[in-house]
Structure formats: structure tokens, C-alpha cells
C-alpha atoms as a PDB file:
ATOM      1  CA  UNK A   1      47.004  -3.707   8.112  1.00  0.00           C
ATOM      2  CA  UNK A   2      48.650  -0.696   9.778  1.00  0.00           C
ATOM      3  CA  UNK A   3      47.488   0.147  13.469  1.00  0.00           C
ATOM      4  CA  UNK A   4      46.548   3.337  11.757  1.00  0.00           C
ATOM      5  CA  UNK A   5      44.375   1.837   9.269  1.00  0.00           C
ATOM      6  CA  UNK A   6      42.733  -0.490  11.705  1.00  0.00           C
ATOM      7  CA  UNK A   7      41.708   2.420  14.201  1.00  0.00           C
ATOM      8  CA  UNK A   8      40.434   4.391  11.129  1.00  0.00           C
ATOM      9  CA  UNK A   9      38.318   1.224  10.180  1.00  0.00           C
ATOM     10  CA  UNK A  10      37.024   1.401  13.626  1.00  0.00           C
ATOM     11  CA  UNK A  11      35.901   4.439  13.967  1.00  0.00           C
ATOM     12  CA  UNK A  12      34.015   4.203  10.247  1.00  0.00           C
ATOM     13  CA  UNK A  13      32.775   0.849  11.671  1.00  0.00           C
ATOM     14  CA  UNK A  14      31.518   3.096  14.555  1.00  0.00           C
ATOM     15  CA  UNK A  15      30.120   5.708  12.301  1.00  0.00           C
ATOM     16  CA  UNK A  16      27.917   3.608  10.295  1.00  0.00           C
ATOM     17  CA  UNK A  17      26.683   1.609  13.459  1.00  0.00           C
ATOM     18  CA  UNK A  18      25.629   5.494  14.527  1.00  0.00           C
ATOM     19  CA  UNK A  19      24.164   6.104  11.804  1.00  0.00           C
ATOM     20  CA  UNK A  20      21.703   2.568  11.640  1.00  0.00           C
ATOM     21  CA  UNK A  21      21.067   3.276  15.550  1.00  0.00           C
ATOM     22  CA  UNK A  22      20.304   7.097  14.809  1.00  0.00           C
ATOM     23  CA  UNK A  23      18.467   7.038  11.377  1.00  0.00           C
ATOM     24  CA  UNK A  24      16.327   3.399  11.573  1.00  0.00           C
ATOM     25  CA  UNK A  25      15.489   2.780  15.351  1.00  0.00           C
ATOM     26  CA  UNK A  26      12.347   1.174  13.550  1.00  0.00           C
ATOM     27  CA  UNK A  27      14.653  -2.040  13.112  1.00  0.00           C
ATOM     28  CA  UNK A  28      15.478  -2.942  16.734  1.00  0.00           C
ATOM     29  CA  UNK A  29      11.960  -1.441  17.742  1.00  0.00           C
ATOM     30  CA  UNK A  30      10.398  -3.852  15.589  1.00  0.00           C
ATOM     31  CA  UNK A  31      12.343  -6.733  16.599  1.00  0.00           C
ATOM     32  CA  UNK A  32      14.540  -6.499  14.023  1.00  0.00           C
ATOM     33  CA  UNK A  33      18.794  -5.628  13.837  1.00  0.00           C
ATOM     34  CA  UNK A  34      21.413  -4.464  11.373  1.00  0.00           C
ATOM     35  CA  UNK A  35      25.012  -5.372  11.741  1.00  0.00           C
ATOM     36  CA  UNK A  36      27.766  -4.743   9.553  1.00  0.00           C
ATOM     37  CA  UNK A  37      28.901  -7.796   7.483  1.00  0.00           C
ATOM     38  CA  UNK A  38      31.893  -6.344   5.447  1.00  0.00           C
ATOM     39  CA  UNK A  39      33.684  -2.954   5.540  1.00  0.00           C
ATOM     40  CA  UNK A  40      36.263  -2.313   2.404  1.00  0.00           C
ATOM     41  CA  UNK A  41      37.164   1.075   2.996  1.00  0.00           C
ATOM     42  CA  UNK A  42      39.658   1.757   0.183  1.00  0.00           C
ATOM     43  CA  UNK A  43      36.759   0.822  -1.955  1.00  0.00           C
ATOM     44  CA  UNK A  44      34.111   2.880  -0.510  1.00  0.00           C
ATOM     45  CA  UNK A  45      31.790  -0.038   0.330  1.00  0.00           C
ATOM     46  CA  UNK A  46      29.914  -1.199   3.173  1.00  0.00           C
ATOM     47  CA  UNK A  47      27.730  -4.374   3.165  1.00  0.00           C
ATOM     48  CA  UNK A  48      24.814  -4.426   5.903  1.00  0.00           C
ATOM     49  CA  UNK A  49      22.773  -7.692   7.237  1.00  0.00           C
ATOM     50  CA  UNK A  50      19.742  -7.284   8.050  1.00  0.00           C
ATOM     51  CA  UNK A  51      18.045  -9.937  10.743  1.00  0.00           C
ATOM     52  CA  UNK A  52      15.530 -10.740  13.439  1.00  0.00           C
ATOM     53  CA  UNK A  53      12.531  -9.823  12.694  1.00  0.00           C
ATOM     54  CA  UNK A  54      13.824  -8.664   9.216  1.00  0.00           C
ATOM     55  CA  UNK A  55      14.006 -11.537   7.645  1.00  0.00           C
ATOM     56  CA  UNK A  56      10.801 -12.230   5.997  1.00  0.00           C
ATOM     57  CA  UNK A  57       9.309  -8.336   6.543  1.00  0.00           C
ATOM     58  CA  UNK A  58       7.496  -6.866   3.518  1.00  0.00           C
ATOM     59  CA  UNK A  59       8.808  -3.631   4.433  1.00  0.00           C
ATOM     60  CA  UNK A  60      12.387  -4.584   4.189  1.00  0.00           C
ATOM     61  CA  UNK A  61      13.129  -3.529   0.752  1.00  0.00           C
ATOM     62  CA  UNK A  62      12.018  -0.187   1.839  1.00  0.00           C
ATOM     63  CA  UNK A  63      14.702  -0.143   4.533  1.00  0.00           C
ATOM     64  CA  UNK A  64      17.150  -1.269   2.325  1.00  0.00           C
ATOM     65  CA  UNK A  65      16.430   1.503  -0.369  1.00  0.00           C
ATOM     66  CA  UNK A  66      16.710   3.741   2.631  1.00  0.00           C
ATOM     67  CA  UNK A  67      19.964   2.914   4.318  1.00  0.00           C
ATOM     68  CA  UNK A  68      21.453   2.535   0.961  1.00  0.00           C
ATOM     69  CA  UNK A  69      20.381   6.463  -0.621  1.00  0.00           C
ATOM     70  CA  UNK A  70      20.613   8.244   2.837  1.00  0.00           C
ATOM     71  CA  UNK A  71      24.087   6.333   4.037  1.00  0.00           C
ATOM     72  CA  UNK A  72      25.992   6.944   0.876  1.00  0.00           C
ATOM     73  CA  UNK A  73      24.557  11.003   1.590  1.00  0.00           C
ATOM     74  CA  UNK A  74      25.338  11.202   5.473  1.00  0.00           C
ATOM     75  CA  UNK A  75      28.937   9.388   5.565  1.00  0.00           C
ATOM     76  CA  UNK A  76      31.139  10.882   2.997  1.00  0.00           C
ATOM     77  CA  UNK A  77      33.631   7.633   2.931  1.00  0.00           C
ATOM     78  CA  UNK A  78      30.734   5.247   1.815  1.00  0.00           C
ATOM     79  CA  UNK A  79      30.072   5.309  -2.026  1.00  0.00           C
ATOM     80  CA  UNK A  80      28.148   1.927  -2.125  1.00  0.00           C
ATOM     81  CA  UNK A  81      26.248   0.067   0.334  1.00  0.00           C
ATOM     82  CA  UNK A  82      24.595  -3.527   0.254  1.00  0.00           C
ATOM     83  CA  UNK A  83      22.336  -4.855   1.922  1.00  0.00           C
ATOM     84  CA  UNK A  84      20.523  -8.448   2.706  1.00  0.00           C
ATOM     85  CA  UNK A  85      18.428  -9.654   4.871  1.00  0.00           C
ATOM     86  CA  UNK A  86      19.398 -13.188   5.420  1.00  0.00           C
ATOM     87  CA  UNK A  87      16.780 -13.847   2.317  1.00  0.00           C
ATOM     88  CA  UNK A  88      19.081 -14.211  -0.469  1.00  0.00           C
ATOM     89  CA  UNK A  89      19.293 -17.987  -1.009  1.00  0.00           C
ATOM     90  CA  UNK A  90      19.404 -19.016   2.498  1.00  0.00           C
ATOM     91  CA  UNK A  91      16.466 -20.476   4.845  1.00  0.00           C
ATOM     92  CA  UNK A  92      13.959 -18.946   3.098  1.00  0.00           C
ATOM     93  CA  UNK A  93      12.345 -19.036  -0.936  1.00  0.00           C
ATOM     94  CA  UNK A  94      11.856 -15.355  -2.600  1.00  0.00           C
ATOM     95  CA  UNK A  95       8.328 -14.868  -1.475  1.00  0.00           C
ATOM     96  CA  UNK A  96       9.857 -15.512   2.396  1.00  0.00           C
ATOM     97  CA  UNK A  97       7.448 -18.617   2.577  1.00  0.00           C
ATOM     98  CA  UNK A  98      10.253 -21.067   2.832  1.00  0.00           C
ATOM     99  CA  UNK A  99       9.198 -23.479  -0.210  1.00  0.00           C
ATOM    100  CA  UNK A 100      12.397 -23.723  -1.588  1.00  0.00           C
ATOM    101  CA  UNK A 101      11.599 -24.274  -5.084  1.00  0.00           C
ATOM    102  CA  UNK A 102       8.432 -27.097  -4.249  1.00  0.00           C
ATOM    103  CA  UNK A 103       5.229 -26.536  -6.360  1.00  0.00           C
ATOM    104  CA  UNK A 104       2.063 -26.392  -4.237  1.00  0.00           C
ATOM    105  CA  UNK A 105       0.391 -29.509  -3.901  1.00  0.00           C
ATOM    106  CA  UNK A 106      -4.034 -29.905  -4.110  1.00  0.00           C
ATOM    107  CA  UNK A 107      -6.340 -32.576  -3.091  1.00  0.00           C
ATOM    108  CA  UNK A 108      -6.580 -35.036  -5.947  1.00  0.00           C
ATOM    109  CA  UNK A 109      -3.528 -33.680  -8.079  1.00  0.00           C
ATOM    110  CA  UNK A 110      -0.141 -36.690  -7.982  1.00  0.00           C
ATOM    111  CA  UNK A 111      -1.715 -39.769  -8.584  1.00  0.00           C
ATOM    112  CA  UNK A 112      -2.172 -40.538  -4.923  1.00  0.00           C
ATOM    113  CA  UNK A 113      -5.577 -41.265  -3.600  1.00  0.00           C
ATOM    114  CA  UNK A 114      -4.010 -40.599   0.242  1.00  0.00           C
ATOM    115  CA  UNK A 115      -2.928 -36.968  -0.741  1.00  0.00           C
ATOM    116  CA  UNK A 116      -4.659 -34.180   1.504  1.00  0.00           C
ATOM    117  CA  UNK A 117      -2.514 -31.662   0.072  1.00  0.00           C
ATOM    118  CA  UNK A 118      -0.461 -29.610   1.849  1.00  0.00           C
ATOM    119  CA  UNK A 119       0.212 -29.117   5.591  1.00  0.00           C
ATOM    120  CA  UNK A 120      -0.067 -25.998   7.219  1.00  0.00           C
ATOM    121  CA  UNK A 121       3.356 -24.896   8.659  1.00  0.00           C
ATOM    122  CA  UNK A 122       2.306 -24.989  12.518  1.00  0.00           C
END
């Protein structure tokens, strides 16, 4: 990679940072913080991580729908933008709950007379 190329990375690097600071101060004021993961300018594509307080927020999809429309609009080198939130197969199940693929378990259901059911978390 040329030194021209890298500076001009930067500075779009910079730009979209800007942008997430400028546009969605609801993320860090909420705990929350978006970094970029992976730039590939020639390609036009940016992807964005979501974390903190993120992860596991039913309002996250909503950001994401945000940054991706609005970003693609405001920064004319970005033609595609993804996003994640630290939820996509890792830690944490779909719903955020953590199961991890485990059916819920009842009193009286499995065969064992010593089953409660299921813990709480805490």
C-alpha cells in the first residue's frame, strides 16, 4: 500500500469516525461505542462494530438501519456499510439471552425428580 493510499485511508477512517461521533452521540451516551472493524476503500465498503452497552440493546437494529441509509448518503466514498453488534454468533443466542441453542427447562419435565428448573442468571 502506497503512502498515498494509506493517508487517504486515514483520513476516510477519520471521516466515518466523524460522522458516528457527530450523527449517533446516543451510542457513547448510552454506554454504548462504534468502532470501525474493516475499511475496503476500492470497494466502497465499511464494516462497523457495535459494543458496550450495544450488545444486547433492542434498539440496535434501529441504529444499524440508521448508520447504514444516512452513511452511504453523507460520505460519498461509502456505497455499503455493515454493521454488528458483537451478536452475530458470538457470546450471546439471537434473542440476546445467552442460551445458546438450550431449550428451557420446567419443574417436572426430564425424568428427574431433583429438577427445579432453571436458574435465574444472577
Amino acid at each position: 500500500m502506497s503512502t498515498e493510499t494509506q493517508g487517504s485511508d486515514d483520513d476516510l477512517r477519520e471521516e466515518i469516525s466523524n460522522f458516528l461521533r457527530r450523527n449517533f452521540p446516543q451510542i457513547q451516551m448510552h454506554g454504548g461505542s462504534a468502532a470501525i472493524q474493516d475499511l475496503d476503500r476500492e470497494a466502497g465498503e465499511v464494516t462497523v462494530s457495535l459494543g458496550g452497552a450495544c450488545s444486547g440493546c433492542g434498539i440496535s437494529p434501529m441504529t444499524i438501519q440508521a448508520i447504514k441509509s444516512r452513511m452511504v448518503k453523507e460520505i460519498p466514498e461509502i456505497e455499503q456499510v455493515h454493521a454488528n453488534t458483537g451478536m452475530d454468533g458470538g457470546g450471546m443466542g439471537d434473542a440476546g439471552f445467552g442460551g445458546g441453542g438450550m431449550s428451557p427447562s420446567f419443574p417436572g419435565e426430564g425424568g428427574s425428580e431433583d429438577d427445579e428448573g432453571p436458574q435465574a442468571p444472577f
